[in-house]
C-alpha atoms as a PDB file:
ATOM      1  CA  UNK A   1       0.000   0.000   0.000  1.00  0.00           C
ATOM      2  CA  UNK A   2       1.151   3.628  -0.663  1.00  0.00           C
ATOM      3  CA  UNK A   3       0.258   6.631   0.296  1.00  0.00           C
ATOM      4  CA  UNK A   4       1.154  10.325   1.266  1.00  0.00           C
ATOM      5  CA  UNK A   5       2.139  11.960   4.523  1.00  0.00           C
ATOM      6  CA  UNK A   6       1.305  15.617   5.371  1.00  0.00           C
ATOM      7  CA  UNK A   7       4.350  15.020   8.030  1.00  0.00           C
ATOM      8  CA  UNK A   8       2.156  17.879  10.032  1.00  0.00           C
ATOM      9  CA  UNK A   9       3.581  16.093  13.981  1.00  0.00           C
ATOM     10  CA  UNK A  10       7.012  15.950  12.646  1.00  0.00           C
ATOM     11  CA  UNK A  11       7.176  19.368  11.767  1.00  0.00           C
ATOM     12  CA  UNK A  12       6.127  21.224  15.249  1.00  0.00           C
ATOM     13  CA  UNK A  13       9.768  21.101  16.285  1.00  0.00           C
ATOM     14  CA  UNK A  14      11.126  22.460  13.102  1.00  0.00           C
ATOM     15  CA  UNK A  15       8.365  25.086  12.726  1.00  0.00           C
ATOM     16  CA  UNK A  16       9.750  25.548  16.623  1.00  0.00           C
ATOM     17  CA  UNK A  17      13.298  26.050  15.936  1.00  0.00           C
ATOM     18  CA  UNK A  18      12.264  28.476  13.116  1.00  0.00           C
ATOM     19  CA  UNK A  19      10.336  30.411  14.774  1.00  0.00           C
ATOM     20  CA  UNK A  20      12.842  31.005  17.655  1.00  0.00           C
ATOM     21  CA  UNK A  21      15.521  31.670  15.137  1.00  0.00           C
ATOM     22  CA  UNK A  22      13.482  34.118  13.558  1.00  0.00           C
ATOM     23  CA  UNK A  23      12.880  35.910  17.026  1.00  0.00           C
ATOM     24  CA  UNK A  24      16.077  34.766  19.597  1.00  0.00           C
ATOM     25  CA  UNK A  25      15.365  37.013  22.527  1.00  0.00           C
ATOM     26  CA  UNK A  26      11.917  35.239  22.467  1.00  0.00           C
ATOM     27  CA  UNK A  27      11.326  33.364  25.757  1.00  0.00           C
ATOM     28  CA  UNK A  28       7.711  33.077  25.901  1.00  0.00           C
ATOM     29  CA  UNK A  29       5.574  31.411  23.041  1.00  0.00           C
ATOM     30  CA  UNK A  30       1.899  30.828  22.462  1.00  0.00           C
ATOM     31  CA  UNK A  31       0.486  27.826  20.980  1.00  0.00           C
ATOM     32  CA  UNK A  32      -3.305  27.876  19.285  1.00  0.00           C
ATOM     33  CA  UNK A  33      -4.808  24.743  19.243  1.00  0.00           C
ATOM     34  CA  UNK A  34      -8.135  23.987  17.938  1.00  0.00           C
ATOM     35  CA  UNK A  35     -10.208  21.659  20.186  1.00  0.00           C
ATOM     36  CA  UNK A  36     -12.737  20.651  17.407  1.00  0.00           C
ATOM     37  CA  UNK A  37      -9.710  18.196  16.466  1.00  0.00           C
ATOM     38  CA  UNK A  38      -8.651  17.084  19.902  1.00  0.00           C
ATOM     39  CA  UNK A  39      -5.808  14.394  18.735  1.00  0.00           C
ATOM     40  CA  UNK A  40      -4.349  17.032  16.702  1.00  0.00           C
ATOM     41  CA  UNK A  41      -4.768  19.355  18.875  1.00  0.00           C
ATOM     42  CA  UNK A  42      -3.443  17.348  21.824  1.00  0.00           C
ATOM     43  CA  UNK A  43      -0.469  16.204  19.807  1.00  0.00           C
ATOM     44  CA  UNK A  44       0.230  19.325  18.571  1.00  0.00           C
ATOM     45  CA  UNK A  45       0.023  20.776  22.219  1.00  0.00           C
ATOM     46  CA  UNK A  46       2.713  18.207  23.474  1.00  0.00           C
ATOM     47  CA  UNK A  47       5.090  17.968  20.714  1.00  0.00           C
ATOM     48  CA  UNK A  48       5.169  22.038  21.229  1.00  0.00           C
ATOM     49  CA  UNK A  49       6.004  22.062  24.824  1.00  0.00           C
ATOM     50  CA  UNK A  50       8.591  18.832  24.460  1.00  0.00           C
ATOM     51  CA  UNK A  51      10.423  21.602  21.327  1.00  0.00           C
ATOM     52  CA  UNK A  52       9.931  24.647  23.713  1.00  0.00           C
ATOM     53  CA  UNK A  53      11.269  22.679  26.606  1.00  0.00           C
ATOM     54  CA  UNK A  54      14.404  21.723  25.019  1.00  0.00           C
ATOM     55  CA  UNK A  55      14.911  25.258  23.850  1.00  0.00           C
ATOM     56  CA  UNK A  56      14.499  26.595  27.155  1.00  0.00           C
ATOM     57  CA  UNK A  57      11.450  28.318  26.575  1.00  0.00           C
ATOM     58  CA  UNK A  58       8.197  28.622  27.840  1.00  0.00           C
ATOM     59  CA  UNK A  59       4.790  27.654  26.245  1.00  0.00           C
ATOM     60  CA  UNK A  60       1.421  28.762  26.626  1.00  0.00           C
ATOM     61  CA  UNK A  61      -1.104  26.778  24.728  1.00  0.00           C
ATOM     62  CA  UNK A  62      -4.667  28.307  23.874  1.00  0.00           C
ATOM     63  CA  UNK A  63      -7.636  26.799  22.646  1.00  0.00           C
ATOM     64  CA  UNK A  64      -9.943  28.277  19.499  1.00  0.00           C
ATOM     65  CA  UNK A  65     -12.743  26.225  17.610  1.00  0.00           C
ATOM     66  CA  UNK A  66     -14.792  30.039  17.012  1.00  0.00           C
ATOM     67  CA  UNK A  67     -13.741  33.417  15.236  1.00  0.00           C
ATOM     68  CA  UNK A  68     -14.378  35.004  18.416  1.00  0.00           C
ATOM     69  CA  UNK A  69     -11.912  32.701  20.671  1.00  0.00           C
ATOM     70  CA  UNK A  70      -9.403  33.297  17.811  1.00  0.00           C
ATOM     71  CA  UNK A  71      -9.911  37.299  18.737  1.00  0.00           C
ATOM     72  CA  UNK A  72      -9.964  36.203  22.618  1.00  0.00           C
ATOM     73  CA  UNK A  73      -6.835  33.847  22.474  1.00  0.00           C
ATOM     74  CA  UNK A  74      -4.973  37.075  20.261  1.00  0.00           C
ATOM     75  CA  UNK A  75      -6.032  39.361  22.854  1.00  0.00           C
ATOM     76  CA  UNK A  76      -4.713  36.891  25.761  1.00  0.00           C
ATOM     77  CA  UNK A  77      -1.131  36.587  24.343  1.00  0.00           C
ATOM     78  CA  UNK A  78      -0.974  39.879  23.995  1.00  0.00           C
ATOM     79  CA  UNK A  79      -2.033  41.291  27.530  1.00  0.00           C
ATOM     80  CA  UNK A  80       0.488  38.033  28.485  1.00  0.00           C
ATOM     81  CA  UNK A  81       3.326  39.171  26.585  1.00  0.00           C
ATOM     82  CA  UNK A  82       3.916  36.592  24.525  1.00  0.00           C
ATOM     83  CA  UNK A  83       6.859  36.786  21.625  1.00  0.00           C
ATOM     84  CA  UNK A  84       5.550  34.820  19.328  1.00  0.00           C
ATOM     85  CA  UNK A  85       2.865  32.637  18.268  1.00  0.00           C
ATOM     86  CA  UNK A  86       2.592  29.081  16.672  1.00  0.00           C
ATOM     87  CA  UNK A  87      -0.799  28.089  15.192  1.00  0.00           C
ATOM     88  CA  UNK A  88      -1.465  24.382  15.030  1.00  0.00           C
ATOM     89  CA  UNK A  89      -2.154  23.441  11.258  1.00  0.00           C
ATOM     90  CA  UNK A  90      -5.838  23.176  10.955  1.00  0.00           C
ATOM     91  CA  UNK A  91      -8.794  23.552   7.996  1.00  0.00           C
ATOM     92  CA  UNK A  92     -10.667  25.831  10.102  1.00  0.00           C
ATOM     93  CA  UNK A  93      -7.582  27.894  11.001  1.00  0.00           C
ATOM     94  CA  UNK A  94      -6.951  27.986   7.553  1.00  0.00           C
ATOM     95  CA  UNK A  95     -10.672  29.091   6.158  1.00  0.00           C
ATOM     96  CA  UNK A  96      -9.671  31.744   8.903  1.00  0.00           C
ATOM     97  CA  UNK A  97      -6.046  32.920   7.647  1.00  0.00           C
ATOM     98  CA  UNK A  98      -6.911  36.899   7.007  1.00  0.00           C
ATOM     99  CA  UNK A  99      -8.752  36.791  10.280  1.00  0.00           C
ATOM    100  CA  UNK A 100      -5.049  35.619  12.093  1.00  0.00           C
ATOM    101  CA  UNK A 101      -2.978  38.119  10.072  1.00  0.00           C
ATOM    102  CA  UNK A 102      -4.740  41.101  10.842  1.00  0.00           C
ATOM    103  CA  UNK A 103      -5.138  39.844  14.539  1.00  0.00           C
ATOM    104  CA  UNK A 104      -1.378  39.241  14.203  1.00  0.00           C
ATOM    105  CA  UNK A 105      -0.237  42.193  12.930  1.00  0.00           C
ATOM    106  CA  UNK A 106      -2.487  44.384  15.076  1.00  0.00           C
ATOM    107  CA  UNK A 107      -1.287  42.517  18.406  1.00  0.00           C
ATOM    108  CA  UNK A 108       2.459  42.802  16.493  1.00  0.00           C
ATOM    109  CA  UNK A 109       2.518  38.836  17.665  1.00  0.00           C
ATOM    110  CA  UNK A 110       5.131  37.565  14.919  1.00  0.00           C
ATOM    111  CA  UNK A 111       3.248  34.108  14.068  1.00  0.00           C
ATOM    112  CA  UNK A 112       4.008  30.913  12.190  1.00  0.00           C
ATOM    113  CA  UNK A 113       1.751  28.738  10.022  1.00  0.00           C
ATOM    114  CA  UNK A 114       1.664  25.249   8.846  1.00  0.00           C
ATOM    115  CA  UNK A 115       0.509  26.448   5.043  1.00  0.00           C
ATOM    116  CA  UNK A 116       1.866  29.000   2.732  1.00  0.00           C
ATOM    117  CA  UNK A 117      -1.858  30.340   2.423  1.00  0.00           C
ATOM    118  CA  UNK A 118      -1.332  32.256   5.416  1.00  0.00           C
ATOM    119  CA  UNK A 119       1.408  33.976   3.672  1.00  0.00           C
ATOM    120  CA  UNK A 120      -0.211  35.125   0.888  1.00  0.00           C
ATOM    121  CA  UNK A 121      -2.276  36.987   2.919  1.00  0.00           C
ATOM    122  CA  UNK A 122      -0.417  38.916   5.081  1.00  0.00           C
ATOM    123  CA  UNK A 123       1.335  36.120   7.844  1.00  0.00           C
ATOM    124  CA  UNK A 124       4.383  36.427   8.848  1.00  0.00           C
ATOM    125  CA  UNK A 125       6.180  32.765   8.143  1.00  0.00           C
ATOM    126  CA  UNK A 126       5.258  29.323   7.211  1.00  0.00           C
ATOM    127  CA  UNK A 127       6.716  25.875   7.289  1.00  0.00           C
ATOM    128  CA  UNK A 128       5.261  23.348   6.246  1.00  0.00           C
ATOM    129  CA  UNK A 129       4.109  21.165   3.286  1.00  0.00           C
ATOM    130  CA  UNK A 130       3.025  22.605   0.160  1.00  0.00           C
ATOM    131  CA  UNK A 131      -0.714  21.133  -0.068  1.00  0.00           C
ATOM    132  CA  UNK A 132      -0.667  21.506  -4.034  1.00  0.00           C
ATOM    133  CA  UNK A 133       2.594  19.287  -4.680  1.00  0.00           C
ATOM    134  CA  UNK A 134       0.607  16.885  -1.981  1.00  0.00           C
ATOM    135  CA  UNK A 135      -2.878  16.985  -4.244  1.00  0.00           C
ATOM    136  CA  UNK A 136      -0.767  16.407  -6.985  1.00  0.00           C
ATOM    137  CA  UNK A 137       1.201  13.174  -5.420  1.00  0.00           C
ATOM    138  CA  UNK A 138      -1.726  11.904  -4.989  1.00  0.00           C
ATOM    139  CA  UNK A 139      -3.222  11.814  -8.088  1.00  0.00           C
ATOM    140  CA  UNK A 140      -0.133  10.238  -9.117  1.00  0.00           C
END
């Protein structure tokens, strides 16, 4: 049997690493889960903190499934401090990717993504597989 990996897990401590090298003096990160996807969202949550941890930095992880948590969990990382943001990759995130840049940029939260769409709106960085080269593998 064949078949194609989005290799989403493996990258959290890569997107991680980038992230940190992006910002050094960053200490404190935020992590948005969505809970609508709890595996995911639990995975992503623990792979985080194990890649924070061995960077020596601290992780706060947030849950969003709504538009309006996304605008609660910006506004909580904000009045917290945080340096920078990682957002769990996630369709509903992703039908939501103007929403996080402007909520980025207007918190000035520097933020990474697990899809170039985010980019091409306005997000800071992404990581991650390129879903187009993946649609295309599989059609193969």
């Amino acid at each position: 049997m064949t078949g194609v990996n989005f290799l989403t897990g493996e990258l959290v401590a890569k997107r991680m690493e980038v992230l940190r090298e992006l910002i050094p003096a960053a200490t404190r990160f935020g992590v948005l889960v969505n809970p609508g996807d709890p595996r995911r969202a639990e995975a992503v949550a623990r792979d985080a903190q194990v890649a924070a941890r061995s960077m020596e930095r601290q992780v706060h992880v947030l849950k969003a499934s709504t538009s309006g948590e996304i605008d609660e969990a910006f506004a909580t990382f904000a009045r917290e401090r945080t340096d920078a943001l990682f957002v769990a990759p996630d369709t509903f995130f992703t039908s939501r990717r103007v929403q996080f840049a402007i909520m980025a940029a207007r918190h000035a939260i520097p933020a990474s993504y697990a899809v170039r769409e985010f980019a091409e709106v306005g997000g800071l960085m992404t990581y991650g597989t390129r879903l187009e080269d993946m649609y295309s593998q599989v059609g193969t």
